[in-house]
PDB file of N, CA and C in Angstrom:
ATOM      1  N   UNK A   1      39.224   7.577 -11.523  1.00  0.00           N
ATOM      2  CA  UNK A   1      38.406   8.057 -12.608  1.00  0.00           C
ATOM      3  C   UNK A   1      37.500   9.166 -12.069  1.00  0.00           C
ATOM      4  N   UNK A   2      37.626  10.615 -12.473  1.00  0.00           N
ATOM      5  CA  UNK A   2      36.775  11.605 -12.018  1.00  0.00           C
ATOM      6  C   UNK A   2      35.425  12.021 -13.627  1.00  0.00           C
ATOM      7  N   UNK A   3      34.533  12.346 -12.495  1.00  0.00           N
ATOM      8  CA  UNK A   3      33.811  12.828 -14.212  1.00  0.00           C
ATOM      9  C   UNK A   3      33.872  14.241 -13.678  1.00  0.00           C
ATOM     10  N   UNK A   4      33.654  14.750 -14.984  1.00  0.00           N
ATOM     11  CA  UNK A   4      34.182  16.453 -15.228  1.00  0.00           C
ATOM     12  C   UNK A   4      32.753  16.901 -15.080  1.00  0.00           C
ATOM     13  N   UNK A   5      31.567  16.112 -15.935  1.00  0.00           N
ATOM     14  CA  UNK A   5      30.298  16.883 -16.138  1.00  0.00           C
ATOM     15  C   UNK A   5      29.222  15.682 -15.751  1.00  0.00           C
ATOM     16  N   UNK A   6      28.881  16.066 -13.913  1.00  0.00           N
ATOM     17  CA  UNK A   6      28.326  15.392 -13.343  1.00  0.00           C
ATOM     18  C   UNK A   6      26.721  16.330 -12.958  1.00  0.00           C
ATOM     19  N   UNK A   7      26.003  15.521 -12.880  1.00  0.00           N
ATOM     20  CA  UNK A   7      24.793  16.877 -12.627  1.00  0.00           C
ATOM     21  C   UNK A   7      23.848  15.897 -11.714  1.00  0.00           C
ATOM     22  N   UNK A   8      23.413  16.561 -10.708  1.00  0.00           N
ATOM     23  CA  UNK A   8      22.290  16.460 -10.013  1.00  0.00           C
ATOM     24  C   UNK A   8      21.031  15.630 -10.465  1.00  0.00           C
ATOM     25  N   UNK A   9      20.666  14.299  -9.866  1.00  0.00           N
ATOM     26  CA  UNK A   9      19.458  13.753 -10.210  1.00  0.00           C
ATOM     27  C   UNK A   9      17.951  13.999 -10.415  1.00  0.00           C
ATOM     28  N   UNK A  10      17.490  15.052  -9.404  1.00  0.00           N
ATOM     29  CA  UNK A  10      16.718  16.005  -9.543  1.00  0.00           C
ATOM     30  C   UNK A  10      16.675  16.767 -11.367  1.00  0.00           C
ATOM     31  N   UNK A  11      18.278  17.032 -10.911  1.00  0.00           N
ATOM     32  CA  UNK A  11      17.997  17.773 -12.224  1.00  0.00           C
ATOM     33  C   UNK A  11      17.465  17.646 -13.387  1.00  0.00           C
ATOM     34  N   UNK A  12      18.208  15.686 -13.139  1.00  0.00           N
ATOM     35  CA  UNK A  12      18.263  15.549 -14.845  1.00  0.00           C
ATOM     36  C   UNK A  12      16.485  14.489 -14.638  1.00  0.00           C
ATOM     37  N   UNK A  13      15.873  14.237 -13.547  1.00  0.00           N
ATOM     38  CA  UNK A  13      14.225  14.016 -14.031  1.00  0.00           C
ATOM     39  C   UNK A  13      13.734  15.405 -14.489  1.00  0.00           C
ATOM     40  N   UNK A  14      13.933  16.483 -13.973  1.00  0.00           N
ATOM     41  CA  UNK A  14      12.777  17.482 -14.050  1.00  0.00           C
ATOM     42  C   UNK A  14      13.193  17.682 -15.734  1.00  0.00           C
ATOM     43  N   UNK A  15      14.369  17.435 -16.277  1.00  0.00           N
ATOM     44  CA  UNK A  15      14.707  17.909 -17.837  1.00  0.00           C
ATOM     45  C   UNK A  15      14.073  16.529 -18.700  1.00  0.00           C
ATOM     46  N   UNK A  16      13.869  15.207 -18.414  1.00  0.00           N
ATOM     47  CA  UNK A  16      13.316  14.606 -18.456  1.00  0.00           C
ATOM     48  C   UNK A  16      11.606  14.569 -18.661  1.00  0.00           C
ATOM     49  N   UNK A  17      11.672  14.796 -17.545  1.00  0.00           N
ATOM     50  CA  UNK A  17      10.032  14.895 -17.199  1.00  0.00           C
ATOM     51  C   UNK A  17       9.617  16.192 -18.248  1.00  0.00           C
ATOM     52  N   UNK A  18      10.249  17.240 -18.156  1.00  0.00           N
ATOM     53  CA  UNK A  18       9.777  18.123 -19.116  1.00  0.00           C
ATOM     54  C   UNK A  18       9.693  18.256 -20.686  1.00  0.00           C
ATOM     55  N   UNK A  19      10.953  17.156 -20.802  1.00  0.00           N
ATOM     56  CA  UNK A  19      10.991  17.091 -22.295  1.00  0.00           C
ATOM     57  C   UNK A  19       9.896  15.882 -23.000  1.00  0.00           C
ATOM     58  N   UNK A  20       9.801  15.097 -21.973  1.00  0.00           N
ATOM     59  CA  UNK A  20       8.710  14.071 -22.135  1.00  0.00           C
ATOM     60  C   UNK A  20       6.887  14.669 -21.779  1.00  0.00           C
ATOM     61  N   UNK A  21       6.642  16.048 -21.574  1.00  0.00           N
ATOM     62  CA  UNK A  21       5.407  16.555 -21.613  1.00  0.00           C
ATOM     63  C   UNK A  21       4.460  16.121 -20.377  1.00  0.00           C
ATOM     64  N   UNK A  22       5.764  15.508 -19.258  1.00  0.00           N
ATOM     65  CA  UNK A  22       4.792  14.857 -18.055  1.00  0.00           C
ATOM     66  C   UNK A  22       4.875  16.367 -16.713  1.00  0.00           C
ATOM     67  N   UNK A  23       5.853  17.050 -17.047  1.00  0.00           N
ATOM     68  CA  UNK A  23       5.692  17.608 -16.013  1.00  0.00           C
ATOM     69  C   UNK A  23       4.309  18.040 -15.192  1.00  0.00           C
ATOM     70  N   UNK A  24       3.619  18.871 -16.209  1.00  0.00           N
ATOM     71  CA  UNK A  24       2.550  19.768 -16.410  1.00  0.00           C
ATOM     72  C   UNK A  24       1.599  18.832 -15.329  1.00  0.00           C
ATOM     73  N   UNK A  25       1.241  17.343 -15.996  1.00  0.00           N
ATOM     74  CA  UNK A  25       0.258  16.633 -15.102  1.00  0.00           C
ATOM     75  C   UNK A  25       0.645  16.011 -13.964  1.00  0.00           C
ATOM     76  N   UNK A  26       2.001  16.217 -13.676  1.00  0.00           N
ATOM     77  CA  UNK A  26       2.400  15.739 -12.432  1.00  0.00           C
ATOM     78  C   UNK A  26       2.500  16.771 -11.198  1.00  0.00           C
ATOM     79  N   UNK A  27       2.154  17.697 -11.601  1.00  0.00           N
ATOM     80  CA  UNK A  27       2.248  19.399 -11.248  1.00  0.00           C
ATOM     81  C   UNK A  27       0.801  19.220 -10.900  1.00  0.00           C
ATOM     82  N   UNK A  28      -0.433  18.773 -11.696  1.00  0.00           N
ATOM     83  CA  UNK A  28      -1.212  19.000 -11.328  1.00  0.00           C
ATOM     84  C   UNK A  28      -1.662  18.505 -10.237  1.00  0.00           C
ATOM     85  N   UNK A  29      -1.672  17.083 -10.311  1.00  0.00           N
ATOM     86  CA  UNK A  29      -1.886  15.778  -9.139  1.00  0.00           C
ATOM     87  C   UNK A  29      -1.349  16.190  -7.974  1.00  0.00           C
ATOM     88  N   UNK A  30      -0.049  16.842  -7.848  1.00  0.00           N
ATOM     89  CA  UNK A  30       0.438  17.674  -6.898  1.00  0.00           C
ATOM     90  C   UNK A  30      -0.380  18.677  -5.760  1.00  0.00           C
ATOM     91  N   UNK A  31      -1.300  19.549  -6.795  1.00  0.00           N
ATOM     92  CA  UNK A  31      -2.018  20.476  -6.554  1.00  0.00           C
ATOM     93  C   UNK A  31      -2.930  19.724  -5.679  1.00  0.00           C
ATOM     94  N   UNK A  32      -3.547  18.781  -6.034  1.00  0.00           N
ATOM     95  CA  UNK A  32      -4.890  18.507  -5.871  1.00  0.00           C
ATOM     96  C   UNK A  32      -4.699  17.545  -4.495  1.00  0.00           C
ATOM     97  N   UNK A  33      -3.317  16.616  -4.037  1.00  0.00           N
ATOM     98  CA  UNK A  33      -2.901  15.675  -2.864  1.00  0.00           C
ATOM     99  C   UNK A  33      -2.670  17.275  -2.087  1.00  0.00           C
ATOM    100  N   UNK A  34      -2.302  18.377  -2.786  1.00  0.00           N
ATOM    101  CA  UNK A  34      -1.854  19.817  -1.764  1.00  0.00           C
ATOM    102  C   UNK A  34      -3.091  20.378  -0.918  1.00  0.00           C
ATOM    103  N   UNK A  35      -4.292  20.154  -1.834  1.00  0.00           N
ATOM    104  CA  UNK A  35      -5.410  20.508  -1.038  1.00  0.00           C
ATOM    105  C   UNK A  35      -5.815  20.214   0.443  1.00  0.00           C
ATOM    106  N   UNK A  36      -5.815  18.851   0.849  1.00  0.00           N
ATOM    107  CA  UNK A  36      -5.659  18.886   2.201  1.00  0.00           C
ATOM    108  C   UNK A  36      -4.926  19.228   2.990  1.00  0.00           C
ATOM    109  N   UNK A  37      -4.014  19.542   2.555  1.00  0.00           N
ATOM    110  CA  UNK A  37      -2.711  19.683   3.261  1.00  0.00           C
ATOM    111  C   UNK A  37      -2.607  21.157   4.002  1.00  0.00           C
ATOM    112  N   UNK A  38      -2.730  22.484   2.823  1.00  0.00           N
ATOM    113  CA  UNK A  38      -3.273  23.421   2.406  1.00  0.00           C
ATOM    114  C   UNK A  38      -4.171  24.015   3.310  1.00  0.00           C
ATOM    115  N   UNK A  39      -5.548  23.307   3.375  1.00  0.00           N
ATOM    116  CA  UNK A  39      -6.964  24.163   3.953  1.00  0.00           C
ATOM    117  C   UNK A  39      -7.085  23.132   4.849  1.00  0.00           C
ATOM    118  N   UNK A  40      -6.819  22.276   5.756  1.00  0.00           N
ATOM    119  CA  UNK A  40      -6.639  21.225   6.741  1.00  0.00           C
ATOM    120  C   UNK A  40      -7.709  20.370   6.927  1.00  0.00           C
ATOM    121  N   UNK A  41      -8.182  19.823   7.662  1.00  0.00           N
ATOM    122  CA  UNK A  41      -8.947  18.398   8.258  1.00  0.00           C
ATOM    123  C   UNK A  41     -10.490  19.097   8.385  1.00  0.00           C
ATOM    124  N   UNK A  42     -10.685  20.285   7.810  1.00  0.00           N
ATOM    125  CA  UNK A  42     -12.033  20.959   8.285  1.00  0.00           C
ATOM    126  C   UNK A  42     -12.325  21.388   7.178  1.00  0.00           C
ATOM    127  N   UNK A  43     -11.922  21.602   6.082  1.00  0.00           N
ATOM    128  CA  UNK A  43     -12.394  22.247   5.030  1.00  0.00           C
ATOM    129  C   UNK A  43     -12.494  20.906   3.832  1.00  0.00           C
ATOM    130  N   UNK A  44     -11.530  20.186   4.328  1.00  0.00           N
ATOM    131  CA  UNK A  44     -11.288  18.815   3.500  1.00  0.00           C
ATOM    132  C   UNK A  44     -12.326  18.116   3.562  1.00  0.00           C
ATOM    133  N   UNK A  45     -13.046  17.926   5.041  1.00  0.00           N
ATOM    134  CA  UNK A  45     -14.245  17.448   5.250  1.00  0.00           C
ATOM    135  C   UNK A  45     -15.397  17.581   4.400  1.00  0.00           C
ATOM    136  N   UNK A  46     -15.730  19.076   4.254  1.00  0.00           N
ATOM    137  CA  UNK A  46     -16.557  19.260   3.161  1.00  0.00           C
ATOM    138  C   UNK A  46     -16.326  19.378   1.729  1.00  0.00           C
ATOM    139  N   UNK A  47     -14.717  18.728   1.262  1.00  0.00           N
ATOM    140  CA  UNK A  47     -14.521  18.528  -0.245  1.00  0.00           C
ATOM    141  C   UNK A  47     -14.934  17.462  -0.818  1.00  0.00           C
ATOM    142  N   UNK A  48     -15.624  17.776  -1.800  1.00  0.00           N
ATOM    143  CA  UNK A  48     -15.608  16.521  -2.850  1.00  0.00           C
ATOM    144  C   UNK A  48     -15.253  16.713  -3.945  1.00  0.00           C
ATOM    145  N   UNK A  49     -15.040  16.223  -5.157  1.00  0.00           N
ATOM    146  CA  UNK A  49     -14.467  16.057  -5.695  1.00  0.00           C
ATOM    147  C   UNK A  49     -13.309  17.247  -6.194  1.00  0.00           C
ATOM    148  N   UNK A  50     -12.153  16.948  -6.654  1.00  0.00           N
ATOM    149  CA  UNK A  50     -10.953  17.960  -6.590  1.00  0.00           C
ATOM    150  C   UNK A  50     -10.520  17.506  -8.564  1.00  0.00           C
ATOM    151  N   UNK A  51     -10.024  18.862  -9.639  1.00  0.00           N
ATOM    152  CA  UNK A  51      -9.891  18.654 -10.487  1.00  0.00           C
ATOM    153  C   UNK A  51      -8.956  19.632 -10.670  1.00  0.00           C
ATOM    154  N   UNK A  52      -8.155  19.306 -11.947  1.00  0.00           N
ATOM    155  CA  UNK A  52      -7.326  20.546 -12.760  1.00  0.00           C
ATOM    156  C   UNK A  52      -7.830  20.727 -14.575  1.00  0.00           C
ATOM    157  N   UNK A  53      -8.079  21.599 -14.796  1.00  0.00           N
ATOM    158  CA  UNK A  53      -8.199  21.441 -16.061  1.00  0.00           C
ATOM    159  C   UNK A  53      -8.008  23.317 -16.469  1.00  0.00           C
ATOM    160  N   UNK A  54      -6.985  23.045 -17.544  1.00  0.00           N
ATOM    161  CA  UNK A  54      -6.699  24.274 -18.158  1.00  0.00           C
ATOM    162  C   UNK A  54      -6.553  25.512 -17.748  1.00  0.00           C
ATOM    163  N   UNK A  55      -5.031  25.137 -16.625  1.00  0.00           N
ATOM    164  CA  UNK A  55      -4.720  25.769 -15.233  1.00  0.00           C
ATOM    165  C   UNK A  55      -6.004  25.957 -14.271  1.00  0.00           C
ATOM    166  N   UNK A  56      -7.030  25.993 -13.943  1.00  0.00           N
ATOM    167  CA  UNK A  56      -8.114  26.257 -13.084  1.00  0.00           C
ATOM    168  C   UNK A  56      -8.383  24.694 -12.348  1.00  0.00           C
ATOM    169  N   UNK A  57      -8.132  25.082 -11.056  1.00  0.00           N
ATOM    170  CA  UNK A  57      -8.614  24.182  -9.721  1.00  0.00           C
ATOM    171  C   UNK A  57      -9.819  24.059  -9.285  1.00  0.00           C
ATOM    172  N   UNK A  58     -10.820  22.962 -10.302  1.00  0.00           N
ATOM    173  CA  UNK A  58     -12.272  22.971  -9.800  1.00  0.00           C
ATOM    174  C   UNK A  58     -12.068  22.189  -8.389  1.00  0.00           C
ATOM    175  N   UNK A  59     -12.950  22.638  -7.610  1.00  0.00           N
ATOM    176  CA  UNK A  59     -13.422  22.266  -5.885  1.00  0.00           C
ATOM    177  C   UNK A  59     -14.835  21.967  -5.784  1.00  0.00           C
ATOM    178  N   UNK A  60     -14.715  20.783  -5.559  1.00  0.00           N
ATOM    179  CA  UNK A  60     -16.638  20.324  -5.471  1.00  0.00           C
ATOM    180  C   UNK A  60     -16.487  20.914  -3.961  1.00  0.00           C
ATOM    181  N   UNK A  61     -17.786  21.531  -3.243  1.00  0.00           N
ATOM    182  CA  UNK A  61     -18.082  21.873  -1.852  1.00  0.00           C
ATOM    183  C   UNK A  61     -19.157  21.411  -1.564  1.00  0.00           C
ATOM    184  N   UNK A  62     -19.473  21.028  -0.013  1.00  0.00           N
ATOM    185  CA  UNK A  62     -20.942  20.607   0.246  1.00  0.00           C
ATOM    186  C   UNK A  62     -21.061  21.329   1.280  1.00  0.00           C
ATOM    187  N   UNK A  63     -20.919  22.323   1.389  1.00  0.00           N
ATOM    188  CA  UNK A  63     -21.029  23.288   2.516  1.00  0.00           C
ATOM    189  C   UNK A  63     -21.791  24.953   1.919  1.00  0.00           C
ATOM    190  N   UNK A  64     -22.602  25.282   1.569  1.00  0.00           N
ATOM    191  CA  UNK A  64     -22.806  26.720   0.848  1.00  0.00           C
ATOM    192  C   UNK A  64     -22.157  27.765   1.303  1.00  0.00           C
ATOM    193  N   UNK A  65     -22.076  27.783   2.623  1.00  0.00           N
ATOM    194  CA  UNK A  65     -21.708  28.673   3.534  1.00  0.00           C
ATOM    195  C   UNK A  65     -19.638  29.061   3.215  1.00  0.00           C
ATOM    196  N   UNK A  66     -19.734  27.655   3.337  1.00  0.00           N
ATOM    197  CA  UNK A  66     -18.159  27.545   3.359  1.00  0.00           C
ATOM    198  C   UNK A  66     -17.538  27.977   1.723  1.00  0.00           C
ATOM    199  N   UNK A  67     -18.295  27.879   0.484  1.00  0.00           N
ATOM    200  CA  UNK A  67     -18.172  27.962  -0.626  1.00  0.00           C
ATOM    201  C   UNK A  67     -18.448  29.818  -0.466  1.00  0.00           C
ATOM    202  N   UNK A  68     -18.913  30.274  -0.108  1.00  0.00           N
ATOM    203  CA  UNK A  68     -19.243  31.774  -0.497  1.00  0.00           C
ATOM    204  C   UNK A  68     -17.735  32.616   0.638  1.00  0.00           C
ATOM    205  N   UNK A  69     -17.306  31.612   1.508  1.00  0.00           N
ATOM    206  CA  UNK A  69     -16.186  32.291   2.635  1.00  0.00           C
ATOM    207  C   UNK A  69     -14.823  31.956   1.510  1.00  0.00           C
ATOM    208  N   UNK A  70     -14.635  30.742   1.247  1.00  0.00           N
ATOM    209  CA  UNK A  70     -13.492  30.682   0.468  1.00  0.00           C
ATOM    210  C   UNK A  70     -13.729  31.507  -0.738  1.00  0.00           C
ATOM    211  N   UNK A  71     -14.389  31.512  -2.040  1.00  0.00           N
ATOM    212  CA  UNK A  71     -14.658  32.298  -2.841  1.00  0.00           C
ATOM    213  C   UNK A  71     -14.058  33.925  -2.668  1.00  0.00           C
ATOM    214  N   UNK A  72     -13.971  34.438  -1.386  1.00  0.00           N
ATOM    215  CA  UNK A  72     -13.615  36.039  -1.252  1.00  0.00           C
ATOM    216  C   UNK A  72     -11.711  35.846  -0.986  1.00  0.00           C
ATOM    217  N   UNK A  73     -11.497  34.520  -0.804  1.00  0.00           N
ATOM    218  CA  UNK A  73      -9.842  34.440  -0.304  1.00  0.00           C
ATOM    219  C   UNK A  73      -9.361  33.294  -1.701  1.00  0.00           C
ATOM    220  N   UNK A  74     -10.107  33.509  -2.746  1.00  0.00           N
ATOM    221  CA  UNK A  74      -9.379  32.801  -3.723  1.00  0.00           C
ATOM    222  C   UNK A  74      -8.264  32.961  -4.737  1.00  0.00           C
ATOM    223  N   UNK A  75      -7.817  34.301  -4.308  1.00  0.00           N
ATOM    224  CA  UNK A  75      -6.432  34.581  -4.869  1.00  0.00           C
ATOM    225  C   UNK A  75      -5.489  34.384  -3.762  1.00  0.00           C
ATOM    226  N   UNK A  76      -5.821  34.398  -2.452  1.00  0.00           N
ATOM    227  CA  UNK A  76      -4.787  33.994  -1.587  1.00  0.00           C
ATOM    228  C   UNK A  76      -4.476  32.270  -2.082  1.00  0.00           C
ATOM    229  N   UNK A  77      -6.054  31.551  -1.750  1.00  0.00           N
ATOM    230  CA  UNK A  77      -5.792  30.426  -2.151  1.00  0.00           C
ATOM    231  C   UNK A  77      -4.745  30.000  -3.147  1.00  0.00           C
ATOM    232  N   UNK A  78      -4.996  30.308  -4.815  1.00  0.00           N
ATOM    233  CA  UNK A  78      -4.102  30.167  -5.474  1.00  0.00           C
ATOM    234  C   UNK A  78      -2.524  30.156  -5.392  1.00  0.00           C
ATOM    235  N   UNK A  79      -2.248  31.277  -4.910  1.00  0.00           N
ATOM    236  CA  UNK A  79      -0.937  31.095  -3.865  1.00  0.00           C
ATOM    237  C   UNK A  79      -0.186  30.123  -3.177  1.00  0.00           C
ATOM    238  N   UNK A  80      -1.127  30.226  -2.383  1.00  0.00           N
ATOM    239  CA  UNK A  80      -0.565  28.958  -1.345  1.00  0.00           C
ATOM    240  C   UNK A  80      -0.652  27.551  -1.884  1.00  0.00           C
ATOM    241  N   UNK A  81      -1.646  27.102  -2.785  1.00  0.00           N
ATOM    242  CA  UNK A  81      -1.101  25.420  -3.626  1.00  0.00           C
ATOM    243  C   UNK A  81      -0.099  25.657  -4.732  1.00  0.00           C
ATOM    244  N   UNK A  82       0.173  27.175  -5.167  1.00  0.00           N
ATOM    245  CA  UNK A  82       0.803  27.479  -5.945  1.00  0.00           C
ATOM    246  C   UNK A  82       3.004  27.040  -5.415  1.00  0.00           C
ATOM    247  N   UNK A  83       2.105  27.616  -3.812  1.00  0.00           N
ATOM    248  CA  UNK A  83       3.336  27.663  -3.098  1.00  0.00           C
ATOM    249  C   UNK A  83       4.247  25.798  -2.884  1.00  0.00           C
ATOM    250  N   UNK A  84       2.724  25.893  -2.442  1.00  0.00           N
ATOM    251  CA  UNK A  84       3.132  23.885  -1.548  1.00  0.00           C
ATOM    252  C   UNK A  84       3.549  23.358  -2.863  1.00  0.00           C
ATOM    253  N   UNK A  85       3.442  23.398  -4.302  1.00  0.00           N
ATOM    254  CA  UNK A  85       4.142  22.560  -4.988  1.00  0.00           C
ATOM    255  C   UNK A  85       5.070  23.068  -5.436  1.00  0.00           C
ATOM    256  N   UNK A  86       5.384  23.993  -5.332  1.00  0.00           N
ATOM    257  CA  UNK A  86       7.069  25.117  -5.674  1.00  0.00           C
ATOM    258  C   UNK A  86       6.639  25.449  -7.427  1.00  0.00           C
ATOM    259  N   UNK A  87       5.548  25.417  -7.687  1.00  0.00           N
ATOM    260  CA  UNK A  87       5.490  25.802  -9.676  1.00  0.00           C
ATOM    261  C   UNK A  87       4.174  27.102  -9.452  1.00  0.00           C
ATOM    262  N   UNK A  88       4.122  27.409 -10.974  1.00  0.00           N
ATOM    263  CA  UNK A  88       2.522  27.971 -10.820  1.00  0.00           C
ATOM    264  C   UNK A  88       1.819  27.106 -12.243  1.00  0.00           C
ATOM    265  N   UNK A  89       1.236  26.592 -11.450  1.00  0.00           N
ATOM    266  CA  UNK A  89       0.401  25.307 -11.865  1.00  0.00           C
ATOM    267  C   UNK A  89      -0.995  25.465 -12.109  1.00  0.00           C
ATOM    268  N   UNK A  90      -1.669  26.476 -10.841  1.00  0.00           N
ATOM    269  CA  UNK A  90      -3.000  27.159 -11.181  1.00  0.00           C
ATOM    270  C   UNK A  90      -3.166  28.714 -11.136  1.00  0.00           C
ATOM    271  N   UNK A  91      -3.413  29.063 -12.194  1.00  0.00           N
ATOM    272  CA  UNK A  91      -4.068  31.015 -12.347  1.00  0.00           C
ATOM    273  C   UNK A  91      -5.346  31.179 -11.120  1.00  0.00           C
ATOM    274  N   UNK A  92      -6.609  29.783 -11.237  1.00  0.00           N
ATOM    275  CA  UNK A  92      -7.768  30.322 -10.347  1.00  0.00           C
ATOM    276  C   UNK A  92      -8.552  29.098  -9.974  1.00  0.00           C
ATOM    277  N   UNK A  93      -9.674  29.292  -9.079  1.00  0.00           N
ATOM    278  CA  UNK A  93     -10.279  28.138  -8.846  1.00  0.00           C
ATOM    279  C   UNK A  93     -11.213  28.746  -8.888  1.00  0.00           C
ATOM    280  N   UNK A  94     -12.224  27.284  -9.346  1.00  0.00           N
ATOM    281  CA  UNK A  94     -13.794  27.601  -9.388  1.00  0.00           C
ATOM    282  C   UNK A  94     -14.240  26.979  -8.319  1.00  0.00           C
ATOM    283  N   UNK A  95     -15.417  27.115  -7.347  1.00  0.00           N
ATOM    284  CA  UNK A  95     -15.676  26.158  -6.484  1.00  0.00           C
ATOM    285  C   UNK A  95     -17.601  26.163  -6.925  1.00  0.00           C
ATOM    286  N   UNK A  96     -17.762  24.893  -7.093  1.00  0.00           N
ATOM    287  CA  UNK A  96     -18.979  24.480  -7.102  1.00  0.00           C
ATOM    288  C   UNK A  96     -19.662  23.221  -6.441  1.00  0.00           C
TER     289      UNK A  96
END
């Protein structure tokens, strides 16, 4: 018994997941586990709290210093969590 029209498992969650309206927030959660990953064991240190809302990546900081250095590389930023989850998931981040 052969099947003629066999397709990839991947495939058929992401058509799934998309037709069911989950992608979007699973994309996001993505973003936000990407953050450490991303800006490493030193910048993570001074994160607190991490959000998505209406494509924009809020970043709590407790560092002032460190908030005014990232702020000038925040279109690179975007990029690169853009990258680590393979979508574009965020346009920009705010950091406060």
């Amino acid at each position: 018994m052969r099947r003629n029209k066999s397709e990839m498992f991947g495939d058929l969650l992401r058509q799934f997941l998309r037709s069911e309206g989950l992608e979007t927030p699973l994309n996001e959660r993505r973003i936000v586990s990407a953050w450490p990953q991303v800006m490493g064991e030193g910048i993570s240190y001074y994160t607190g709290n991490i959000f998505v809302k209406n494509q924009t990546l809020y970043v709590q900081l407790k560092s002032p210093s460190l908030k005014s250095n990232l702020m000038m590389n925040r279109a690179q930023l975007v990029r690169q969590l853009n990258e680590a989850v393979g979508a574009q998931v965020i346009t920009q981040i705010v950091f406060y």
